[in-house]
Protein backbone atom coordinates (compact mmCIF):
# COMPACT_ATOMS: atom_id res chain seq x y z
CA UNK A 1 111.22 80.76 79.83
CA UNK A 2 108.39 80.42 81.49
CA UNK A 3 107.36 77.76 84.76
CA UNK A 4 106.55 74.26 84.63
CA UNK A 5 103.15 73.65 86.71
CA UNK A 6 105.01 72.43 89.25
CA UNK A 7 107.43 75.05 89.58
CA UNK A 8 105.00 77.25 89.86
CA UNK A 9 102.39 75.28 92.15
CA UNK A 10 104.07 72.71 93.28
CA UNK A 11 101.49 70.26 91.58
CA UNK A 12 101.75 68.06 89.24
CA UNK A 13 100.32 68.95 85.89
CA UNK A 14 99.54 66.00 83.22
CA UNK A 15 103.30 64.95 83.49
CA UNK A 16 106.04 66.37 86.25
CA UNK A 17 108.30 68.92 84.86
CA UNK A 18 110.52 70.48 87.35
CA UNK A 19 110.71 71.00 91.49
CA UNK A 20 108.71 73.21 93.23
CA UNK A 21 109.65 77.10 93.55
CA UNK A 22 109.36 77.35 97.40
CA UNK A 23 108.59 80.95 97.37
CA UNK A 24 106.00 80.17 94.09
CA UNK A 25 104.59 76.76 95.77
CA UNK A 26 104.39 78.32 99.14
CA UNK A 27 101.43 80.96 99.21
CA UNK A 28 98.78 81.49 96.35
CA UNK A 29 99.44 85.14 96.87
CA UNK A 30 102.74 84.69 95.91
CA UNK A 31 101.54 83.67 92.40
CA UNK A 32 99.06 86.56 91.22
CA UNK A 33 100.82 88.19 88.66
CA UNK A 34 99.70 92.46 87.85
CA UNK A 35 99.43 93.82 84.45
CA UNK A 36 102.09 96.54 83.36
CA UNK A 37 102.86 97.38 87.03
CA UNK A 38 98.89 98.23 88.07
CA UNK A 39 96.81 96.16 90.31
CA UNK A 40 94.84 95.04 88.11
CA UNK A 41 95.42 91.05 88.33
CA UNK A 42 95.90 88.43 84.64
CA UNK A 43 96.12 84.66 84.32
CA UNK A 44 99.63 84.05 82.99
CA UNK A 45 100.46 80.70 81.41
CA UNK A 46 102.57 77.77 82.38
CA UNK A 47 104.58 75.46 79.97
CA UNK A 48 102.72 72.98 81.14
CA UNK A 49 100.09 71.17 78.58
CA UNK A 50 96.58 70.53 79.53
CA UNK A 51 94.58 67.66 78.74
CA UNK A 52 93.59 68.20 75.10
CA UNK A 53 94.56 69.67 72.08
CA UNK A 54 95.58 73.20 72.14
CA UNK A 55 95.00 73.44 75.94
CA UNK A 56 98.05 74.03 78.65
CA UNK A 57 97.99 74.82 82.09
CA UNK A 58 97.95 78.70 83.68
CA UNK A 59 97.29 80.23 87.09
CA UNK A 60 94.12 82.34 87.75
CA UNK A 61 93.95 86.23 89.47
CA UNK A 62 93.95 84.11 92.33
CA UNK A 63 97.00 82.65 92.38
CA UNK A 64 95.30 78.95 91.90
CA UNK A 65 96.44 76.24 89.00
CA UNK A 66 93.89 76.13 86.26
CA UNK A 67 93.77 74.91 82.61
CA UNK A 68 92.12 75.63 78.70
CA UNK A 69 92.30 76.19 75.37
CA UNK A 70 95.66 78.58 74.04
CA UNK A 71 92.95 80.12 71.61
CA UNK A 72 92.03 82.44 74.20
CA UNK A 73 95.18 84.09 74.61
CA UNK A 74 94.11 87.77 74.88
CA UNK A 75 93.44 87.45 78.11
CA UNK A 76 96.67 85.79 79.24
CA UNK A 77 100.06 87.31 79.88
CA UNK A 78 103.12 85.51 79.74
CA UNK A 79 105.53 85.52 82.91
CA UNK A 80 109.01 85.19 82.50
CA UNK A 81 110.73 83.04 85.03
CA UNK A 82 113.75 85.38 85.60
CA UNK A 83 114.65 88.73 84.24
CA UNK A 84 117.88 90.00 84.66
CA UNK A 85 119.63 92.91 83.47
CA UNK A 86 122.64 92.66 81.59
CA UNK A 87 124.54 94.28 83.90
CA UNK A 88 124.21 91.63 86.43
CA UNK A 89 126.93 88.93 86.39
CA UNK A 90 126.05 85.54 87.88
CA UNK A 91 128.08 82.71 88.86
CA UNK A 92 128.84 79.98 86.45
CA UNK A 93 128.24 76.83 88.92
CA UNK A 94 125.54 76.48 91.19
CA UNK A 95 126.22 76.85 94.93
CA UNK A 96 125.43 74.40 97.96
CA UNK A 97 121.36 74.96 97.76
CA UNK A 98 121.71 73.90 93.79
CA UNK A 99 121.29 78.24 92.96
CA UNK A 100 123.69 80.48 90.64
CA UNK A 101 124.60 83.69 92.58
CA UNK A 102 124.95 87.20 92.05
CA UNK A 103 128.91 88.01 91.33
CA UNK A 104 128.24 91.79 90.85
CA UNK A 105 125.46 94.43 89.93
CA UNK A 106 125.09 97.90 88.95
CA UNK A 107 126.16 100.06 92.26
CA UNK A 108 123.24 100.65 94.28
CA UNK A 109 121.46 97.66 93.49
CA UNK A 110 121.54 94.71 95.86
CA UNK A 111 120.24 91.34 95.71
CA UNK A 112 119.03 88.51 99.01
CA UNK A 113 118.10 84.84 98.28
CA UNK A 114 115.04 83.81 100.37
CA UNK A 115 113.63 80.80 99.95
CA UNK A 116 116.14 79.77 97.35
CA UNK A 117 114.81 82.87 95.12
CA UNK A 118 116.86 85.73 94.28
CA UNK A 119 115.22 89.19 94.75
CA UNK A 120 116.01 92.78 94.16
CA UNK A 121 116.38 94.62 97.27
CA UNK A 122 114.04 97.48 97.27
């Protein structure tokens, strides 16, 4: 799915959807999103809509809140919120900071929550 404007910035878009992400809302270098794994930087959109028709909200190459037309998708990416593998089993109730945990994962693969975001361990 992807991020509310405020998930993602921690501002407010044309209505409130969501809390802030603290590691998202936190740093605008935390935002930039990279293109197939190069460093070559892309918006990426929000769920968020913008004012006007066919307009929602996005964030730049620099990590900053921005907003315009859905026509011009080609040079947006989406950004998917979470991606797990399959092999990954999470709780089925949150714990005491509101977050589902990791139950297991594939062996060698280990997961930290910082922030309140879960992260592979590299």
């Amino acid at each position: 799915f992807l991020l509310s404007s405020m998930e993602a910035t921690g501002t407010a878009g044309w209505q409130s959807e969501g809390s802030a992400f603290t590691y998202l809302s936190g740093s605008a270098s935390n935002r930039i999103a990279y293109s197939d794994e190069t460093a070559t930087a892309v918006f990426w959109w929000l769920r968020s809509p913008y004012s006007g028709a066919s307009s929602a909200y996005y964030v730049n190459t620099s990590g900053v809140l921005d907003g315009g037309g859905v026509y011009v998708a080609g040079n947006y990416c989406p950004r998917p919120a979470l991606a797990l593998s399959s092999l990954i089993s999470v709780s089925s109730s949150t714990d005491s900071d509101g977050c589902y945990t990791v139950e297991s994962a594939p062996a060698a693969e280990q997961y930290i929550k910082t922030g309140g975001v879960w992260t592979k361990m590299v």
